[in-house]
Protein backbone atom coordinates (compact mmCIF):
# COMPACT_ATOMS: atom_id res chain seq x y z
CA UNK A 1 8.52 -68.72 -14.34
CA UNK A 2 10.93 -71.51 -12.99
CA UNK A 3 9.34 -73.91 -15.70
CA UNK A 4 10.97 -71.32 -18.16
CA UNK A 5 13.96 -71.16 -16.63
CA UNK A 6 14.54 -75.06 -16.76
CA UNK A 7 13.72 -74.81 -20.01
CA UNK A 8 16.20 -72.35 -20.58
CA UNK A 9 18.95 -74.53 -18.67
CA UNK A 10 18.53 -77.81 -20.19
CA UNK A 11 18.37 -76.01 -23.77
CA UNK A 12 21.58 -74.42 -23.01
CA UNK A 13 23.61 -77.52 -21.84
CA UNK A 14 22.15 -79.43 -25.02
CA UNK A 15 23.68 -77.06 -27.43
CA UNK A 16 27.01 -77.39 -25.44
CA UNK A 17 26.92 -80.65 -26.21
CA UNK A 18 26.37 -80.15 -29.89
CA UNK A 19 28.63 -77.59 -30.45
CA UNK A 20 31.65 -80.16 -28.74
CA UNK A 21 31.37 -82.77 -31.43
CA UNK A 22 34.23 -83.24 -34.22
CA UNK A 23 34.87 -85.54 -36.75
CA UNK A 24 38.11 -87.54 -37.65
CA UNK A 25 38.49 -89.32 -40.79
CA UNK A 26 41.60 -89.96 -43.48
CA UNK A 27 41.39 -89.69 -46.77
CA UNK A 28 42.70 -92.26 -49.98
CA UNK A 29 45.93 -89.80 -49.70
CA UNK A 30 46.58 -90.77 -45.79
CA UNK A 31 45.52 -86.92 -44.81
CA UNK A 32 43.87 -87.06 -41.71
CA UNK A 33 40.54 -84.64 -41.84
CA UNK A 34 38.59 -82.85 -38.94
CA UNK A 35 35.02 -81.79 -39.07
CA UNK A 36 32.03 -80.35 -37.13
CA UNK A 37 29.95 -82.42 -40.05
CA UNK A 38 29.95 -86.17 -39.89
CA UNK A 39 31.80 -87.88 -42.98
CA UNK A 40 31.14 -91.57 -44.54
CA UNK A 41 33.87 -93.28 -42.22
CA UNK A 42 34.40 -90.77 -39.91
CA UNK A 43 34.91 -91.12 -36.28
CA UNK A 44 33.48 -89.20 -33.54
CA UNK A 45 36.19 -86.97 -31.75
CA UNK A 46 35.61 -85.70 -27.61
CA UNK A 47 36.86 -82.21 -27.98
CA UNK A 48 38.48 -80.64 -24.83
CA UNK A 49 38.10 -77.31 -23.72
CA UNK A 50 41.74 -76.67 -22.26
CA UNK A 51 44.13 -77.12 -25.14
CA UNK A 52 45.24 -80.34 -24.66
CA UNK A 53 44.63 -83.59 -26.76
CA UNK A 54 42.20 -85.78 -26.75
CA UNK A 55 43.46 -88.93 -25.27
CA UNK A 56 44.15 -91.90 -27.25
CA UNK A 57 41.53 -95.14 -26.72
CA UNK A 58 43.26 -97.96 -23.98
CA UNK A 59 44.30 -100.78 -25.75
CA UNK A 60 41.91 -103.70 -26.27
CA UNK A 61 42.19 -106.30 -23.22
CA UNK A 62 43.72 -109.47 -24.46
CA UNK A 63 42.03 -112.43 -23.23
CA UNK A 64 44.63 -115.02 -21.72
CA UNK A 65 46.71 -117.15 -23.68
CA UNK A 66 46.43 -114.82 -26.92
CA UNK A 67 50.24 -113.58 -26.32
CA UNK A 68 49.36 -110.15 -26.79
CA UNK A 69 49.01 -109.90 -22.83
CA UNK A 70 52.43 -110.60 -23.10
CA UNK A 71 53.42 -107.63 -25.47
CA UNK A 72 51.12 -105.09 -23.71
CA UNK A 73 52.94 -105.94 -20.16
CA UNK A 74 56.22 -105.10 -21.99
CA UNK A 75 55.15 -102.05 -23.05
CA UNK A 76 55.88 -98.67 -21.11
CA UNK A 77 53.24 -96.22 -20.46
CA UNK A 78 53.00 -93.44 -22.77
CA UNK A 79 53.93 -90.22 -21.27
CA UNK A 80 51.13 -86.71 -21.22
CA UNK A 81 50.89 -83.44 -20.05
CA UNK A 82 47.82 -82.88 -17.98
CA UNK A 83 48.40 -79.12 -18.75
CA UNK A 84 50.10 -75.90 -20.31
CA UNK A 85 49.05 -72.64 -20.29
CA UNK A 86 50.90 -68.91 -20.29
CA UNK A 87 50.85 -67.22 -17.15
CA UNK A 88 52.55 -64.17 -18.26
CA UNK A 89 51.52 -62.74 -20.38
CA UNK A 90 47.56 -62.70 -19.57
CA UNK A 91 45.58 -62.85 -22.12
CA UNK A 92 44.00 -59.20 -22.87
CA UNK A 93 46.59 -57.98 -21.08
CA UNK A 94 47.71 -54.29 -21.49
CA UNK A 95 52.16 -54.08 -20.67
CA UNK A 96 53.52 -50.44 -20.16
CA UNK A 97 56.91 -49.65 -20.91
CA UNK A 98 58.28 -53.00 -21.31
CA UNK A 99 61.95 -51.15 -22.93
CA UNK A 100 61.23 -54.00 -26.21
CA UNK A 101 61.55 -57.01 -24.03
CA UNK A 102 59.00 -59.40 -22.87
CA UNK A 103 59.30 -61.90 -19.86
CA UNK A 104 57.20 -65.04 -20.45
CA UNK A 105 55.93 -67.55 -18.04
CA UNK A 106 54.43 -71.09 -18.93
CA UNK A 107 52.56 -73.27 -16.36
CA UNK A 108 53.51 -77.01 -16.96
CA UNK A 109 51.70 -80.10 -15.57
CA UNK A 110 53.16 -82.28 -14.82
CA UNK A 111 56.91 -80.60 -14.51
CA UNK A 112 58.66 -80.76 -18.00
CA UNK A 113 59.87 -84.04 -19.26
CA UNK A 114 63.89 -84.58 -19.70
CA UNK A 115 64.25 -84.29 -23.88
CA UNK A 116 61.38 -82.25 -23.91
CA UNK A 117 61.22 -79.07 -25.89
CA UNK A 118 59.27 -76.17 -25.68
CA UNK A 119 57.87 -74.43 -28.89
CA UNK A 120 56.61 -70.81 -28.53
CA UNK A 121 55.13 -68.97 -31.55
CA UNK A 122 55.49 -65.43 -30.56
CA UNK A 123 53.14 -63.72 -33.63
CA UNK A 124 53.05 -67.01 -36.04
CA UNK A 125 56.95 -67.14 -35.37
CA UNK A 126 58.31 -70.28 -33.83
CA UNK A 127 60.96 -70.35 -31.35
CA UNK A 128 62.65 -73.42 -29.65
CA UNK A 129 62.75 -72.87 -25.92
CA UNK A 130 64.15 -75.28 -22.99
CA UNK A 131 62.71 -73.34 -19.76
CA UNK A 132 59.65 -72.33 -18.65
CA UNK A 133 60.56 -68.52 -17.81
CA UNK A 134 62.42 -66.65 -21.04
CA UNK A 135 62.40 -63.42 -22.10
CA UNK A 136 61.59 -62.59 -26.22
CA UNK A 137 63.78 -59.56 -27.29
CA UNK A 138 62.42 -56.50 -29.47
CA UNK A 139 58.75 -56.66 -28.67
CA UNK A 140 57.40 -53.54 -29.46
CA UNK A 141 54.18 -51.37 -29.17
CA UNK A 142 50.85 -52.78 -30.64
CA UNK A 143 48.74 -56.05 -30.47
CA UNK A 144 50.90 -59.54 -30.10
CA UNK A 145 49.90 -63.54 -29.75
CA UNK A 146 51.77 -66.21 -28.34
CA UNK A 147 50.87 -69.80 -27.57
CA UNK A 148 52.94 -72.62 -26.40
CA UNK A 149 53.91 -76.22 -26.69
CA UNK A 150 55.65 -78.85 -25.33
CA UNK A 151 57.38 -81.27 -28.19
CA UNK A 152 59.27 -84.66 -27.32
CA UNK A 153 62.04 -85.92 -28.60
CA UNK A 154 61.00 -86.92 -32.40
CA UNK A 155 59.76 -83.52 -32.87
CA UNK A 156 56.06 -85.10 -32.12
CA UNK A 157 53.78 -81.87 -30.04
CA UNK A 158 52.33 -83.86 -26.81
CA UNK A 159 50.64 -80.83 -25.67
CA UNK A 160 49.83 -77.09 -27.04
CA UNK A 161 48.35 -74.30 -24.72
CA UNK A 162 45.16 -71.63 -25.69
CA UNK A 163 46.75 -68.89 -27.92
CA UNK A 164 46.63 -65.29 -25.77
CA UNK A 165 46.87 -62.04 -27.41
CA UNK A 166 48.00 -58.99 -25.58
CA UNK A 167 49.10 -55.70 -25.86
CA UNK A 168 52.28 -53.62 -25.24
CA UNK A 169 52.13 -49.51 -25.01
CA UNK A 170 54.86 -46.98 -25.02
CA UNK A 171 54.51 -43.76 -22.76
CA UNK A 172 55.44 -41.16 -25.80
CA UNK A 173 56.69 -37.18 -23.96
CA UNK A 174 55.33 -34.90 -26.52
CA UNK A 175 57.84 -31.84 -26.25
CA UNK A 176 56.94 -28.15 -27.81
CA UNK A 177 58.36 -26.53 -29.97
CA UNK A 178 60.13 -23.49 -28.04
CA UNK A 179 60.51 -25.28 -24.60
């Protein structure tokens, strides 16, 4: 029986590692393409599980007296978000009575960036925000997604969080006729 159940394990952490591979390629047209399927020229992609990016290679290490040692110490270091995710509303979550307005609540790490923007699409719509706590007005009853993220300054998204659906429910007095 525990022979089976090893088995079992190292079965189920192989297909985890399939199922994480992806594909990056661009085409003659300069389209960048992404795959589960390996293409000629294609390189392999380390998908994430969280909703952030996959982080850019480090630079190659210039050997001394090449000068590009020189232009990678002038160089800043690029900026990222280690996370972003909505913290209210859950995900699956069922809000009574909410009068048509929704209070949101994104969790940012690190804190956001001065410049920064956030980008909310509140069912498919997108909405500039530039706090981390804002209400969205005339939400109504039924099933609603919203997922986050954080754009810099050229209007290039650094970070985008899970998309969470939820649901909102109106208490409805059913009155007789007569009373």
């Amino acid at each position: 029986m525990p022979k089976r159940s090893i088995i079992t394990l190292i079965a189920t952490l192989a297909a985890g590692a399939v199922l994480a591979q992806a594909y990056k390629w661009t085409d003659e047209d300069g389209i960048v393409h992404y795959s589960d399927r390996p293409q000629e020229g294609a390189e392999r992609v380390q998908l994430v599980s969280d909703g952030r990016r996959p982080r850019p290679a480090p630079p190659p290490v210039a050997r001394a007296g090449s000068g590009a040692a020189d232009e990678a110490a002038d160089e800043t270091p690029v900026f990222g978000y280690e996370s972003l995710t909505i913290g209210a509303p859950l995900a699956e979550e069922t809000l009574w009575n909410i009068a048509g307005v929704l209070n949101v609540t994104l969790n940012v790490q690190p804190a956001l960036q001065s410049g920064h923007r956030i980008r909310v699409y509140f069912d498919g719509t997108p909405r500039i925000v530039t706090r981390t706590s804002f209400e969205i007005d005339e939400v109504w009853r039924g099933v609603h997604n919203i997922q986050a993220e954080i754009i810099d300054e050229s209007g290039t998204m650094m970070i985008r969080s899970m998309p969470s659906r939820f649901y909102v429910q109106q208490n409805v007095i059913s009155r007789r006729p007569g009373n």
